[in-house]
Protein backbone atom coordinates (compact mmCIF):
# COMPACT_ATOMS: atom_id res chain seq x y z
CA UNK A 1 0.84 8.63 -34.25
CA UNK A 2 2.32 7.61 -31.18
CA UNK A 3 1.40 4.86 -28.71
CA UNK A 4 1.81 4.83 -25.35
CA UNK A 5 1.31 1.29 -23.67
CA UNK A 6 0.45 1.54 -19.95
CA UNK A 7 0.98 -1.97 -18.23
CA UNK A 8 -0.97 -2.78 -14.79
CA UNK A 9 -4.74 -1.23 -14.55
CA UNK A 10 -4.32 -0.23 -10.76
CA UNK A 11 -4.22 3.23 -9.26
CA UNK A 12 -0.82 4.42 -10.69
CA UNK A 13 -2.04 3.18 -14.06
CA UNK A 14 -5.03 4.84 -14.14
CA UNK A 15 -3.22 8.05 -13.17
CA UNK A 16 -0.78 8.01 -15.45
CA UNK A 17 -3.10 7.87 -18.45
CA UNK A 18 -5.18 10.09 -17.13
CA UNK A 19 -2.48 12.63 -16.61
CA UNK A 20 -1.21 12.16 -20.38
CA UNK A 21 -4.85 13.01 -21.69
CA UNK A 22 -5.39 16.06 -18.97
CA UNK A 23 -1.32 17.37 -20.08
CA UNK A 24 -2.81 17.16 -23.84
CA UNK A 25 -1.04 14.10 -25.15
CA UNK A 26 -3.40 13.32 -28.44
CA UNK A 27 -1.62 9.65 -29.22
CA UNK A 28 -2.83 6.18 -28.84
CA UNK A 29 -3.43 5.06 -25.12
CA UNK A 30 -3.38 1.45 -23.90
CA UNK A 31 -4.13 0.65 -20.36
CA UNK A 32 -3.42 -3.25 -19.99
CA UNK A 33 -4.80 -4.55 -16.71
CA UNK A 34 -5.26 -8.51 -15.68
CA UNK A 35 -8.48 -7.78 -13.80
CA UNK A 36 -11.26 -8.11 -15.07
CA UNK A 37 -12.84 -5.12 -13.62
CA UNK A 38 -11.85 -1.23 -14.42
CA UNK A 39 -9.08 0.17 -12.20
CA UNK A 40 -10.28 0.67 -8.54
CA UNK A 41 -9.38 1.67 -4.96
CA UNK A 42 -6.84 -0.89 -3.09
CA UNK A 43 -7.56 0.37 0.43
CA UNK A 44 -11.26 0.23 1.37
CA UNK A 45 -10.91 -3.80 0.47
CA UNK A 46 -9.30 -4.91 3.77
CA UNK A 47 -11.85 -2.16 5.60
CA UNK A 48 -15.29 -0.96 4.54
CA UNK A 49 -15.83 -3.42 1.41
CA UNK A 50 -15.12 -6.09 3.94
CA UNK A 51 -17.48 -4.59 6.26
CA UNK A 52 -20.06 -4.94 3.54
CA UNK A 53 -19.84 -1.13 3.75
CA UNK A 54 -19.31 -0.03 0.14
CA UNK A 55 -20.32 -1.27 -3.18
CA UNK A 56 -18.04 -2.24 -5.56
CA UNK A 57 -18.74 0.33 -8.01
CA UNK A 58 -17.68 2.31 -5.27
CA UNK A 59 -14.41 1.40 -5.88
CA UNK A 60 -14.25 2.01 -8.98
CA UNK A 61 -11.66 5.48 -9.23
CA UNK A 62 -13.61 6.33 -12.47
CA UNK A 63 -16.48 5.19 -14.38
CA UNK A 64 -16.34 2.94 -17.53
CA UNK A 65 -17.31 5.44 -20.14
CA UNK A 66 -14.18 7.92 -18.92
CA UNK A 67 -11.84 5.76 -21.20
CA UNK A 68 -14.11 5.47 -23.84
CA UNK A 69 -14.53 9.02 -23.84
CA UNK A 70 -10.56 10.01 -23.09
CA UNK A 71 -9.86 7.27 -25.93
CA UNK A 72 -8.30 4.98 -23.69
CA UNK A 73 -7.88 1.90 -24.61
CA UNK A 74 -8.65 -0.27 -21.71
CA UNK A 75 -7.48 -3.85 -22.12
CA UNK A 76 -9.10 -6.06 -18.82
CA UNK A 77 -8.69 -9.66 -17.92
CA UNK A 78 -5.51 -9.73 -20.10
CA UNK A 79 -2.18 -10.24 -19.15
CA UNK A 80 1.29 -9.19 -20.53
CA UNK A 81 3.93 -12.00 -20.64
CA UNK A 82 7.34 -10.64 -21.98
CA UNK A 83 8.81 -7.25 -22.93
CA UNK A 84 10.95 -7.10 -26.39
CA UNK A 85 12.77 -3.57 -25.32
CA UNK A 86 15.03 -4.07 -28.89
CA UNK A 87 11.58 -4.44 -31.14
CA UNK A 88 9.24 -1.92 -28.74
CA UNK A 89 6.49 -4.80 -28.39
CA UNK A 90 4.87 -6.32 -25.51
CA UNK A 91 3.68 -10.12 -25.82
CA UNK A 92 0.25 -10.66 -24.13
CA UNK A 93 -1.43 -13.94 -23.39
CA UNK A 94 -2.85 -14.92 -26.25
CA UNK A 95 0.17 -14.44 -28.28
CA UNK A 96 -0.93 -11.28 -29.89
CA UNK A 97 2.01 -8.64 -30.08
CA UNK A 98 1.68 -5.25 -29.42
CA UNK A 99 3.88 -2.69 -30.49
CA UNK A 100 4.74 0.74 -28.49
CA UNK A 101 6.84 4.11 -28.89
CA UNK A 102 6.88 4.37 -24.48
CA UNK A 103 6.17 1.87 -22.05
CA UNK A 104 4.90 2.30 -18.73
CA UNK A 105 4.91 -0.35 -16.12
CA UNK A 106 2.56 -0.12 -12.99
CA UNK A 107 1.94 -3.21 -11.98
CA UNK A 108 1.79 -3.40 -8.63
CA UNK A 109 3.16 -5.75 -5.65
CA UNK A 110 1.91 -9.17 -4.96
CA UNK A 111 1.19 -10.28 -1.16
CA UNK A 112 3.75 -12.57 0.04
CA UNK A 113 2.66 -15.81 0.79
CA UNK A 114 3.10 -18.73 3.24
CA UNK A 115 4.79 -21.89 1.99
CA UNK A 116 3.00 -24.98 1.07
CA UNK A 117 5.23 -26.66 3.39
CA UNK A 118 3.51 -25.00 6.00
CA UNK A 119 -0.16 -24.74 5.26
CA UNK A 120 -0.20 -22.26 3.09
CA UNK A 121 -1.74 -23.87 -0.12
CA UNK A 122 -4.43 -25.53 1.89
CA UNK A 123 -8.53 -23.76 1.72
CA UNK A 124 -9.27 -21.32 4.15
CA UNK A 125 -6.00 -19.35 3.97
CA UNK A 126 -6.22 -15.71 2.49
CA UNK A 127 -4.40 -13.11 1.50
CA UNK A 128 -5.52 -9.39 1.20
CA UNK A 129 -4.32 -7.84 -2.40
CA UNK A 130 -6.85 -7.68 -4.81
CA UNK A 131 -10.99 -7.40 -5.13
CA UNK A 132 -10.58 -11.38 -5.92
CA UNK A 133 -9.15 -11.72 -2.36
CA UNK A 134 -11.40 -10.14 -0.58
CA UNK A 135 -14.40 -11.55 -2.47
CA UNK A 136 -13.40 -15.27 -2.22
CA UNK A 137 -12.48 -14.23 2.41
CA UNK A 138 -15.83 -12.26 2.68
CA UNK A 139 -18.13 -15.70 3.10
CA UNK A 140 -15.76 -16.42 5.62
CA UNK A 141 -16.31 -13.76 7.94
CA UNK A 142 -19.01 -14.38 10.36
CA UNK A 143 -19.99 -13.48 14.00
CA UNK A 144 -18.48 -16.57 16.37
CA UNK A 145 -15.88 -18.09 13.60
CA UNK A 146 -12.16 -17.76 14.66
CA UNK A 147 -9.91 -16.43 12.64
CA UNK A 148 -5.87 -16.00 12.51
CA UNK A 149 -3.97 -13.34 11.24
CA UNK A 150 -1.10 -13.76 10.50
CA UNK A 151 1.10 -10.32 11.05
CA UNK A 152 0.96 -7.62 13.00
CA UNK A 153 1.25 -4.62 10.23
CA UNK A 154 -1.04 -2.32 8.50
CA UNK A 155 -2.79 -5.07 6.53
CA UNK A 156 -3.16 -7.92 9.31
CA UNK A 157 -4.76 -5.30 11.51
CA UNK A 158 -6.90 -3.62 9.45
CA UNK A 159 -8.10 -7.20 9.10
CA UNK A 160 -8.18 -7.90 12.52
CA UNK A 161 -10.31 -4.75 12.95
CA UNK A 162 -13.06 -6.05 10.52
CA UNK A 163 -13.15 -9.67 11.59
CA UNK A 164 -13.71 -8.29 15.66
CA UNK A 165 -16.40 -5.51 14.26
CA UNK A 166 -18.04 -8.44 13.27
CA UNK A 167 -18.11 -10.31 16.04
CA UNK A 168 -15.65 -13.08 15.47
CA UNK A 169 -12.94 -14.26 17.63
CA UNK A 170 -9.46 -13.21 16.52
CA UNK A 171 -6.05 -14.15 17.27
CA UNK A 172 -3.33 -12.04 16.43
CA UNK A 173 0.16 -13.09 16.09
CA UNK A 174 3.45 -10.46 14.98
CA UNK A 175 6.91 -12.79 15.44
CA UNK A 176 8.62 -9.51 15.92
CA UNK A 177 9.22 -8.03 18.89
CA UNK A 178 5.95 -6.09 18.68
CA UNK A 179 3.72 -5.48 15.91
CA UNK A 180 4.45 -2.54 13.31
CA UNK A 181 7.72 -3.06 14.25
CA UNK A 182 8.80 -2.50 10.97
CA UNK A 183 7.37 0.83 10.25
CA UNK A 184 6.16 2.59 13.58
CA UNK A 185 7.79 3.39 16.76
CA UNK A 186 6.80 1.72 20.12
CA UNK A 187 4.76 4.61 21.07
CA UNK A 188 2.23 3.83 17.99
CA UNK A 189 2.74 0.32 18.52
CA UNK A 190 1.28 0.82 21.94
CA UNK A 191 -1.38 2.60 20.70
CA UNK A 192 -2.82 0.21 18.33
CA UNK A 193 -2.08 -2.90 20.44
CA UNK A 194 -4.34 -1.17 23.50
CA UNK A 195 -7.06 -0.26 20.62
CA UNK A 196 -7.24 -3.83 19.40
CA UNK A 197 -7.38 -5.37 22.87
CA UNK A 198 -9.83 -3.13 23.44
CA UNK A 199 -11.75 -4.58 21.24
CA UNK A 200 -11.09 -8.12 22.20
CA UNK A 201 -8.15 -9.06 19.57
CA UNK A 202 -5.59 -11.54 21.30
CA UNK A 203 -2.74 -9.85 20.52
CA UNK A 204 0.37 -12.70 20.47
CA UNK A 205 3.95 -10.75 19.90
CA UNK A 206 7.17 -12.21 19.73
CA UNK A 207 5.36 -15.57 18.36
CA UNK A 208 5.16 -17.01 14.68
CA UNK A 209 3.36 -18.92 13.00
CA UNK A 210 4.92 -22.92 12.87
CA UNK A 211 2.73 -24.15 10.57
CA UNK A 212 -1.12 -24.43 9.78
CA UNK A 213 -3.10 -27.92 10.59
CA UNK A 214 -5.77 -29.54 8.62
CA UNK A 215 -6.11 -32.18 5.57
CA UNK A 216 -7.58 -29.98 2.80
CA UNK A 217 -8.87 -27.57 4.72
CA UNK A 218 -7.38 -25.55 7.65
CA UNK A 219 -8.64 -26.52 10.58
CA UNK A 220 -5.87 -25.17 13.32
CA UNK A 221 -2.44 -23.80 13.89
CA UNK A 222 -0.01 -24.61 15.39
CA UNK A 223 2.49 -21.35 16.87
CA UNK A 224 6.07 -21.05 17.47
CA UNK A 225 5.80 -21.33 21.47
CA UNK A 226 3.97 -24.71 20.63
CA UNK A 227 0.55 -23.27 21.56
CA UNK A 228 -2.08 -25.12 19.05
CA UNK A 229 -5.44 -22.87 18.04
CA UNK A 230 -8.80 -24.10 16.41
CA UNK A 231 -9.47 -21.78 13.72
CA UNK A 232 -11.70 -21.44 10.99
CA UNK A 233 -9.67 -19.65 8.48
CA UNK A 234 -6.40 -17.89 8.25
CA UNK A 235 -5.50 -14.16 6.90
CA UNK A 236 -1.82 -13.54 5.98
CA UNK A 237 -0.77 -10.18 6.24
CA UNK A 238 2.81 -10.19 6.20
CA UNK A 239 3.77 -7.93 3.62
CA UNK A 240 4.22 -7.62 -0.13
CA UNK A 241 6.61 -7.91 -3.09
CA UNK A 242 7.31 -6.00 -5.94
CA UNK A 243 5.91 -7.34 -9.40
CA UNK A 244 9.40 -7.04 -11.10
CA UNK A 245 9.06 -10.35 -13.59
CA UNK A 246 8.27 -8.52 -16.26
CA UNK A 247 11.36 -6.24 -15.97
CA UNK A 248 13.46 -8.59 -15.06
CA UNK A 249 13.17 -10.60 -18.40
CA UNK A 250 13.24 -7.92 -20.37
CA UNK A 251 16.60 -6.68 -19.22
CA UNK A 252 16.11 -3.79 -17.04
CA UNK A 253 17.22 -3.08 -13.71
CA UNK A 254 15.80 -4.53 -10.80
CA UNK A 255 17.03 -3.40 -6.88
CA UNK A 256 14.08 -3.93 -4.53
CA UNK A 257 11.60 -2.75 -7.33
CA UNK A 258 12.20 -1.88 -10.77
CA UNK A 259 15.07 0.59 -10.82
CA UNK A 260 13.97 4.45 -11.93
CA UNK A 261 15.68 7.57 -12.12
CA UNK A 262 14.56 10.71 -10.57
CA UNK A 263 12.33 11.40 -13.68
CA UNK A 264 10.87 8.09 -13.22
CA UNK A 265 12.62 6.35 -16.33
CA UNK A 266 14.02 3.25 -16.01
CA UNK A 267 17.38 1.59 -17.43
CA UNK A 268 15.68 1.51 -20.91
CA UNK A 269 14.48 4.81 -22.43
CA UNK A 270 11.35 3.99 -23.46
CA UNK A 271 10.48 2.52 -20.75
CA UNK A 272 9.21 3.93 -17.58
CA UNK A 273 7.88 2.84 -13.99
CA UNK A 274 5.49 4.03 -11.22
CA UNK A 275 4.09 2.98 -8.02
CA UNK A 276 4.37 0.07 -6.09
CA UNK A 277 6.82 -1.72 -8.48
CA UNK A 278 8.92 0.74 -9.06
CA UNK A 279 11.72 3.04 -6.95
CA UNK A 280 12.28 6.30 -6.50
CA UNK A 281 14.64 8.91 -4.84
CA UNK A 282 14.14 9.98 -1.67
CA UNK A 283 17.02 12.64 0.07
CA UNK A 284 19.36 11.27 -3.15
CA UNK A 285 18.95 7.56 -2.11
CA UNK A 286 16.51 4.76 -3.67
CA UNK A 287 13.57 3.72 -1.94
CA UNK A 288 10.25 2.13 -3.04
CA UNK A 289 7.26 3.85 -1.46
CA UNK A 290 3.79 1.57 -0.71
CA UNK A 291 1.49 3.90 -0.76
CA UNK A 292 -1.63 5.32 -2.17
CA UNK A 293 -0.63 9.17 -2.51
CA UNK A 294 2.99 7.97 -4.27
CA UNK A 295 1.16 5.78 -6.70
CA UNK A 296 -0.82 8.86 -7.96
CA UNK A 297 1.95 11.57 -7.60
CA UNK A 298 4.59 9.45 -9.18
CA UNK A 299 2.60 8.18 -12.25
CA UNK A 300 1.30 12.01 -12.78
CA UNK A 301 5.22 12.65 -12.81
CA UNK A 302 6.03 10.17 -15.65
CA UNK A 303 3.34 11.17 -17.34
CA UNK A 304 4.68 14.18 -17.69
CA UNK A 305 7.98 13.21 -18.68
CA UNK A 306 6.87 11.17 -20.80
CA UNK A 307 5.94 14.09 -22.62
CA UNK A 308 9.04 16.11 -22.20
CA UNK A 309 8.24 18.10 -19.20
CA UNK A 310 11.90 17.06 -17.57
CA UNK A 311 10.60 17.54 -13.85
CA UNK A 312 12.19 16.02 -11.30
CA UNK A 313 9.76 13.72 -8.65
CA UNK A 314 9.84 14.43 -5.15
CA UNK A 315 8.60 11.91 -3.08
CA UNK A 316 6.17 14.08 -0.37
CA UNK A 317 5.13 10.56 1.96
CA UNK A 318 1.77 10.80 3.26
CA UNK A 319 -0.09 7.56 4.41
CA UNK A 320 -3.34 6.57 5.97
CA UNK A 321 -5.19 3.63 7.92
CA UNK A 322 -8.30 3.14 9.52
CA UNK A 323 -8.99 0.45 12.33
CA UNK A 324 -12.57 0.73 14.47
CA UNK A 325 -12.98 4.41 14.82
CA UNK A 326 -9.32 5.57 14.74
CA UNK A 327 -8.19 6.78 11.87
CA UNK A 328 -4.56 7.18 11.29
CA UNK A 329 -2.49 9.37 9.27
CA UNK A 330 1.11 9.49 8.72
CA UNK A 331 3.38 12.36 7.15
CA UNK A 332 6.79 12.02 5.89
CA UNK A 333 9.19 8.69 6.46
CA UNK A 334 10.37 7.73 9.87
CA UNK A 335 13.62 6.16 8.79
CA UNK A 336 16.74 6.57 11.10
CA UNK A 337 14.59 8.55 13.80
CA UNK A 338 16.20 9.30 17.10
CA UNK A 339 13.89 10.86 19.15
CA UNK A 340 9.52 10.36 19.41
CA UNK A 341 7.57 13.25 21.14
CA UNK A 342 4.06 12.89 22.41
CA UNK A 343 1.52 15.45 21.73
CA UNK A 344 -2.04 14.32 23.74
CA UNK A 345 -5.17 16.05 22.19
CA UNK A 346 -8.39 17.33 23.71
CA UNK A 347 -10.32 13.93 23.83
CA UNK A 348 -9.19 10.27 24.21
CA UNK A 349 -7.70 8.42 21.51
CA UNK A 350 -6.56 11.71 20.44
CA UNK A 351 -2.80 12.41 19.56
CA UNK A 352 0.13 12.35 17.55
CA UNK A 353 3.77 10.82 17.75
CA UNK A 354 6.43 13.42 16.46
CA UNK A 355 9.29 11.59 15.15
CA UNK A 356 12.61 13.53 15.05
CA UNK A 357 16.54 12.58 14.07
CA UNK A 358 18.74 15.01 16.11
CA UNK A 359 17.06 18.43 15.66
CA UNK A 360 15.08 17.65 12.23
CA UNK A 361 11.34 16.94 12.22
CA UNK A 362 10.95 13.83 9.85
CA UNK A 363 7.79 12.17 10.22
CA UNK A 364 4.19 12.16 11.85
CA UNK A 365 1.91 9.71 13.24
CA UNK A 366 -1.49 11.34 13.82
CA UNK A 367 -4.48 9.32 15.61
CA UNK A 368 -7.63 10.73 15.50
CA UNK A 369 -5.98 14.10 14.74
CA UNK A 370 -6.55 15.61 11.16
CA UNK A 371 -5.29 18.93 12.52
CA UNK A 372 -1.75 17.69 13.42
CA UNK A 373 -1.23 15.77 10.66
CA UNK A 374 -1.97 18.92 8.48
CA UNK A 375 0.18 20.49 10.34
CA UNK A 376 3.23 18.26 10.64
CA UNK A 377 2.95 17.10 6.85
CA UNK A 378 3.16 21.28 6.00
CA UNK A 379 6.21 21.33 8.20
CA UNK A 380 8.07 18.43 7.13
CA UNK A 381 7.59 19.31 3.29
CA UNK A 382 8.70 22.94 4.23
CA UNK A 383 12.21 21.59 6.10
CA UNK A 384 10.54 23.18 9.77
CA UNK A 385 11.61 21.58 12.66
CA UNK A 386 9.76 22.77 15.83
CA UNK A 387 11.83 22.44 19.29
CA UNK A 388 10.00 19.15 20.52
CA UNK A 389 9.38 21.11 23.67
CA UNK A 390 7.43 23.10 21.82
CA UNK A 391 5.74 20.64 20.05
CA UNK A 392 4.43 18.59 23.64
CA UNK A 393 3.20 21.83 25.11
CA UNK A 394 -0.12 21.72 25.30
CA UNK A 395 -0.52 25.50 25.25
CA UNK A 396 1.30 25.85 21.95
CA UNK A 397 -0.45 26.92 18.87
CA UNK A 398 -0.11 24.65 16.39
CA UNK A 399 -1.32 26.46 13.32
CA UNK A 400 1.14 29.08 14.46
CA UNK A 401 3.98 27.13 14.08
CA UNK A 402 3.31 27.48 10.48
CA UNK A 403 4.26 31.12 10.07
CA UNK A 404 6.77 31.25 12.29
């Protein structure tokens, strides 16, 4: 009977063998995960488990007895060490080898971290990745402590969001420019950075972090412009990398993630990727996708090749963030945009950025606006491009844009 071995116990992992049961695959399933707790939502950890909000059972995408009843084998607190492509065996931690007819790996990204040189090994300095992470910063968070973050993307102000809700006192600092540099236009950068100050968040842009004080503990920091902060703890959000070890021992192709083809496969044939690790192709070119909705979609894809199906992913980017009471939501990729358009809604806080290269509608940022987002996301999957006049007229109907 065939076995297929699923490596990494996170949301594209649980997908994927979830998929192979649902698509009628009657093998052997392993799901290998080095948690010790059953696959679970990534997002809510840096938002409303940190508020104290949800349970972690919560998390959990499904409950224990779905594997026992899909005949999933789910391997926790166990971790895979080398890949023998040649034999078709995986090598876990305690030496026992496991053999397989296809290999998935899903393993995830790991947050980048600061250097020891700098701080970064010393207590009191946290990262947000994992349910570990946010257990051992939770203790940390209380009303009138000061805390750091360290990056001005998704992640460091998410966190920055919880740790004012709560009534500390936090300092923000993005050494770019501005913060979401990276992966919003100014517009939406404005946005957020009013939001946050809003709410009291010191907001420090074009200044980085020189290195963090204390003896065992950190105790301050000092910046890049020479300013020096007492702080009580530290949060470093500034960004991830792919967990390509694995892959990269065991032969296969490795370009910003582990190298996949358009059905998800990797260089070896029995061997596939899917989700944060991995690449895929977006408009013909390789990109790597950090996101909730690819995780899902492109593990249900190799599932299905895996089984023969021969379909093609397409990437369809849809992301999603919440900070106080906005939430955003973002359709399609932004990359090589020439043009943002405006569209104000019907109560504060309310609209959306329309990003646009030349004539083509390519991506969405939607705050506080479900509607648009629906909207643009429908368009951009359907190759629609609105004139942006249209789009920043307030008397346009949306929803008719759709049939037109």
């Amino acid at each position: 009977m065939e076995h297929i071995v699923v490596v990494g116990a996170g949301q594209a992992g649980a997908s994927l063998v979830a998929k192979l049961r649902s698509e009628g695959f009657e093998g052997d399933i392993s799901l290998i995960g080095a948690e010790k707790v059953p696959p679970y939502q990534r997002p809510p950890l840096s938002k409303a488990y940190l508020l104290g909000e949800m349970p972690e059972e919560r998390l959990y995408l499904r409950p224990a007895a779905f594997y026992e009843d899909q005949r999933i084998d789910l391997q926790l607190d166990r971790r895979v060490v080398a890949i023998d492509p040649a034999a078709k065996t995986i090598t876990c931690d305690d030496d026992e080898v496991i053999s397989y007819d296809q290999l998935a790996l899903t393993v995830g990204a790991h947050p980048r971290t600061l250097p020891a040189a700098i701080g970064g090994n010393l207590d009191g300095v946290f990262a947000v990745r994992n349910l570990a992470d946010a257990d051992a910063m939770s203790p940390a968070f209380v009303a009138g402590k000061h805390v750091l973050i360290i990056g001005g993307g998704y992640i460091g102000l998410e966190a920055a969001a919880v740790a004012a809700k709560l009534g500390l006192k936090v300092t923000l600092v993005e050494m770019a420019d501005r913060i979401l540099q990276r992966v919003a236009a100014p517009e939406t950068s404005d946005y957020f950075r009013a939001l946050h100050r809003a709410h009291g968040v010191d907001i420090r842009e074009g200044v980085g972090l020189d290195r963090l004080l204390g003896d065992d503990c950190v105790t301050g920091a000092r910046l890049t412009d020479g300013t020096e902060l007492d702080i009580d703890f530290a949060v470093v959000g500034v960004g991830i990398n792919p967990a390509t070890i694995l892959a990269d021992s065991a032969g296969l192709v490795v370009e910003n993630g582990i190298a996949t083809d358009s059905h998800g496969r990797t260089s070896d044939p029995h061997i596939w990727a899917a989700g944060d690790c991995a690449t895929c192709l977006f408009a013909g070119a390789p990109i790597r996708l950090e996101s909730v909705g690819n995780a899902i979609d492109q593990a249900e894809a190799v599932a299905k090749n895996m089984l023969g199906q021969d379909q093609p992913y397409v990437p369809k980017p849809w992301f999603w963030s919440d900070q106080y009471d906005c939430k955003l939501q973002i359709a399609g990729l932004n990359m090589g945009y020439t043009d943002v358009y405006i569209r104000k809604g019907d109560a504060p806080g309310v609209q959306s950025h329309w990003y646009y290269k030349g004539d083509e509608l390519i991506a969405v940022d939607a705050m506080n606006d479900a509607r648009n987002y629906m909207i643009g996301k429908r368009l951009i999957e359907s190759g629609r491009s609105p004139a942006p006049a249209v789009i920043t007229d307030p008397a346009t109907d949306m929803k008719a844009l759709l049939k037109s």
